[in-house]
C-alpha atoms as a PDB file:
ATOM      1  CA  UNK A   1     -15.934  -8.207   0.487  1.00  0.00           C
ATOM      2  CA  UNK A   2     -12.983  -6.413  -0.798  1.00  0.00           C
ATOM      3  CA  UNK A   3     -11.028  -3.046  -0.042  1.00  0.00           C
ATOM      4  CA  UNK A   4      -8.976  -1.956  -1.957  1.00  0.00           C
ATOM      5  CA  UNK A   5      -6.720   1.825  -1.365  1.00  0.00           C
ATOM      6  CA  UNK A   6      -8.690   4.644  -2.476  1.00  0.00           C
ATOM      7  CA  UNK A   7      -5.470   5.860  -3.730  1.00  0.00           C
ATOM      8  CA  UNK A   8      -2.774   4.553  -6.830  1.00  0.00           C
ATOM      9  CA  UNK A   9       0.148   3.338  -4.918  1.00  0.00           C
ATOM     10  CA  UNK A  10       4.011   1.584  -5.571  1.00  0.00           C
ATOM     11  CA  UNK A  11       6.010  -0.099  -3.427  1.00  0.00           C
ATOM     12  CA  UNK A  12       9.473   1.078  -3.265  1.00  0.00           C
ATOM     13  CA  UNK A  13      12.785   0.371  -0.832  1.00  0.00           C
ATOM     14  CA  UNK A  14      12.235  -3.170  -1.388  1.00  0.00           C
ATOM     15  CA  UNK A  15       8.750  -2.878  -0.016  1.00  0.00           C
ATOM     16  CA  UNK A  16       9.186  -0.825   3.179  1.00  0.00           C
ATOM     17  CA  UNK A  17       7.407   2.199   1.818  1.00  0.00           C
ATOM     18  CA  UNK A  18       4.092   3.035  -0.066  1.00  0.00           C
ATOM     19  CA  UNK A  19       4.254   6.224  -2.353  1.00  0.00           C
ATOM     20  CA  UNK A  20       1.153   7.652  -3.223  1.00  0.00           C
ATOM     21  CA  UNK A  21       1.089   8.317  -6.851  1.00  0.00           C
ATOM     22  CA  UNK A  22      -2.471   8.961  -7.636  1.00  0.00           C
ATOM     23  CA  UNK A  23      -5.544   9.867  -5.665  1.00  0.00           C
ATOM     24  CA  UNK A  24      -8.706   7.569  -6.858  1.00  0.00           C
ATOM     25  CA  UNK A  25     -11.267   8.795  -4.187  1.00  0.00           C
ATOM     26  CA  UNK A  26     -10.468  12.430  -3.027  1.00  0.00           C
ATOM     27  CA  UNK A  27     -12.813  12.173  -0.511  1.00  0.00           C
ATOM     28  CA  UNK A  28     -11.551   9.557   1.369  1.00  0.00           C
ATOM     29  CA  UNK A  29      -8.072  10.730   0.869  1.00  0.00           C
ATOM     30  CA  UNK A  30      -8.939  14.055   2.126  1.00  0.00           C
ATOM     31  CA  UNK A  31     -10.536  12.617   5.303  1.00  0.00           C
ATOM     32  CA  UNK A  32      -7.234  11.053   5.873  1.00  0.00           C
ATOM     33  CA  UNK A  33      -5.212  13.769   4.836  1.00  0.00           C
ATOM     34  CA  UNK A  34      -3.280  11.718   1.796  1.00  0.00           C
ATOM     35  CA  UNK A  35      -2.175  13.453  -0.920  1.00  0.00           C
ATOM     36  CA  UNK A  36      -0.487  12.460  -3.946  1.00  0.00           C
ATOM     37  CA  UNK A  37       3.920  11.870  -3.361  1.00  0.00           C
ATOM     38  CA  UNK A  38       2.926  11.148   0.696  1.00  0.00           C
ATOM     39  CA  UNK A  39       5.069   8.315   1.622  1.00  0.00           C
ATOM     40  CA  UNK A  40       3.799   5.466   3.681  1.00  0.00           C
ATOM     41  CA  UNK A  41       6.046   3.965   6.310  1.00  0.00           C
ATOM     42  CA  UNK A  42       2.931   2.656   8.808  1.00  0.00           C
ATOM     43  CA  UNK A  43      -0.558   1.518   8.976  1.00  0.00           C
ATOM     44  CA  UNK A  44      -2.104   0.835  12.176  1.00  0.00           C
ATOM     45  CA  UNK A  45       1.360   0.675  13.392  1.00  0.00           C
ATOM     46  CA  UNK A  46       2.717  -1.673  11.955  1.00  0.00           C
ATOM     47  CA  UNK A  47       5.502  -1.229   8.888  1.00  0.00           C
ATOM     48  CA  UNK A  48       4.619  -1.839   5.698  1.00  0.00           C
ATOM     49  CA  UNK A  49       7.015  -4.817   5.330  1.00  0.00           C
ATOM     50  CA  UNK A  50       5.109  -6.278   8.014  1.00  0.00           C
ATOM     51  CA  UNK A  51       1.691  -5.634   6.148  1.00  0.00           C
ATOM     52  CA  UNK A  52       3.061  -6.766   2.940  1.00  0.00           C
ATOM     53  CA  UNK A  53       4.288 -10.002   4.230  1.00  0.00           C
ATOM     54  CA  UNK A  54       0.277 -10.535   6.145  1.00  0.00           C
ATOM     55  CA  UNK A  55      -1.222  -9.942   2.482  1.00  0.00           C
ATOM     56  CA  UNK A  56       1.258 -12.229   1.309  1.00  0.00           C
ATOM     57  CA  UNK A  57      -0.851 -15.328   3.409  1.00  0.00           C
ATOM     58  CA  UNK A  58      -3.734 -14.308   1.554  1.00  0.00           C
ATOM     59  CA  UNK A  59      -2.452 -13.672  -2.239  1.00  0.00           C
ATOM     60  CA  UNK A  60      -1.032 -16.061  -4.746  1.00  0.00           C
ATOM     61  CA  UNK A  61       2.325 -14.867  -6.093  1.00  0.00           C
ATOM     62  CA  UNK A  62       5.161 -17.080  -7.627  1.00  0.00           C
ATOM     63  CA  UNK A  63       7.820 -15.301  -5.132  1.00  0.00           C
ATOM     64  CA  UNK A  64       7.814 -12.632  -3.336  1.00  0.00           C
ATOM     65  CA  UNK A  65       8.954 -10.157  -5.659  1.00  0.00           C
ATOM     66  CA  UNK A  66       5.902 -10.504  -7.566  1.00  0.00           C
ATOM     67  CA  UNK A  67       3.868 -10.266  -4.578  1.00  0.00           C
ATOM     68  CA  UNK A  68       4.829  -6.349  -4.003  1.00  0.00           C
ATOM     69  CA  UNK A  69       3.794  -5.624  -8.018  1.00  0.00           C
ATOM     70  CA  UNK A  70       0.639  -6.650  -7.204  1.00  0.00           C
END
C-alpha cells in the first residue's frame, strides 16, 4: 500500500518545512483545513526534519540532498 499527500508539496529551509503549492484532493485538504501556501513545520508532532530523515530508511537516494527532491 502506498500514501502519498493529497496535496503538491516542496521542501524548503533545508528540509524543515513543507509548503503547500498545489491542492490534488480538495476534499481531503479541506477536511484538514490545508490550503495552498500553508507551511508545514509538524506532523503528528514531530518536525519535518525528523519525518524526512524516517522516509529516508525507507527510500533510495544517492545523498541526502536528493532524498528531499523526491
Amino acid at each position: 500500500m502506498k500514501f502519498y499527500p493529497p496535496f503538491d508539496y516542496q521542501l524548503v529551509n533545508n528540509g524543515s518545512k513543507v509548503v503547500v503549492t498545489k491542492i490534488i484532493i480538495p476534499e481531503l485538504c479541506k477536511q484538514a483545513d490545508i490550503k495552498q501556501g500553508d507551511v508545514i513545520t509538524h506532523v503528528n508532532n514531530k518536525t519535518i526534519s525528523k519525518r524526512v530523515d524516517l522516509i529516508g530508511e525507507y527510500l533510495s537516494a544517492s545523498n541526502p540532498n536528493r532524498l528531499i527532491l523526491v
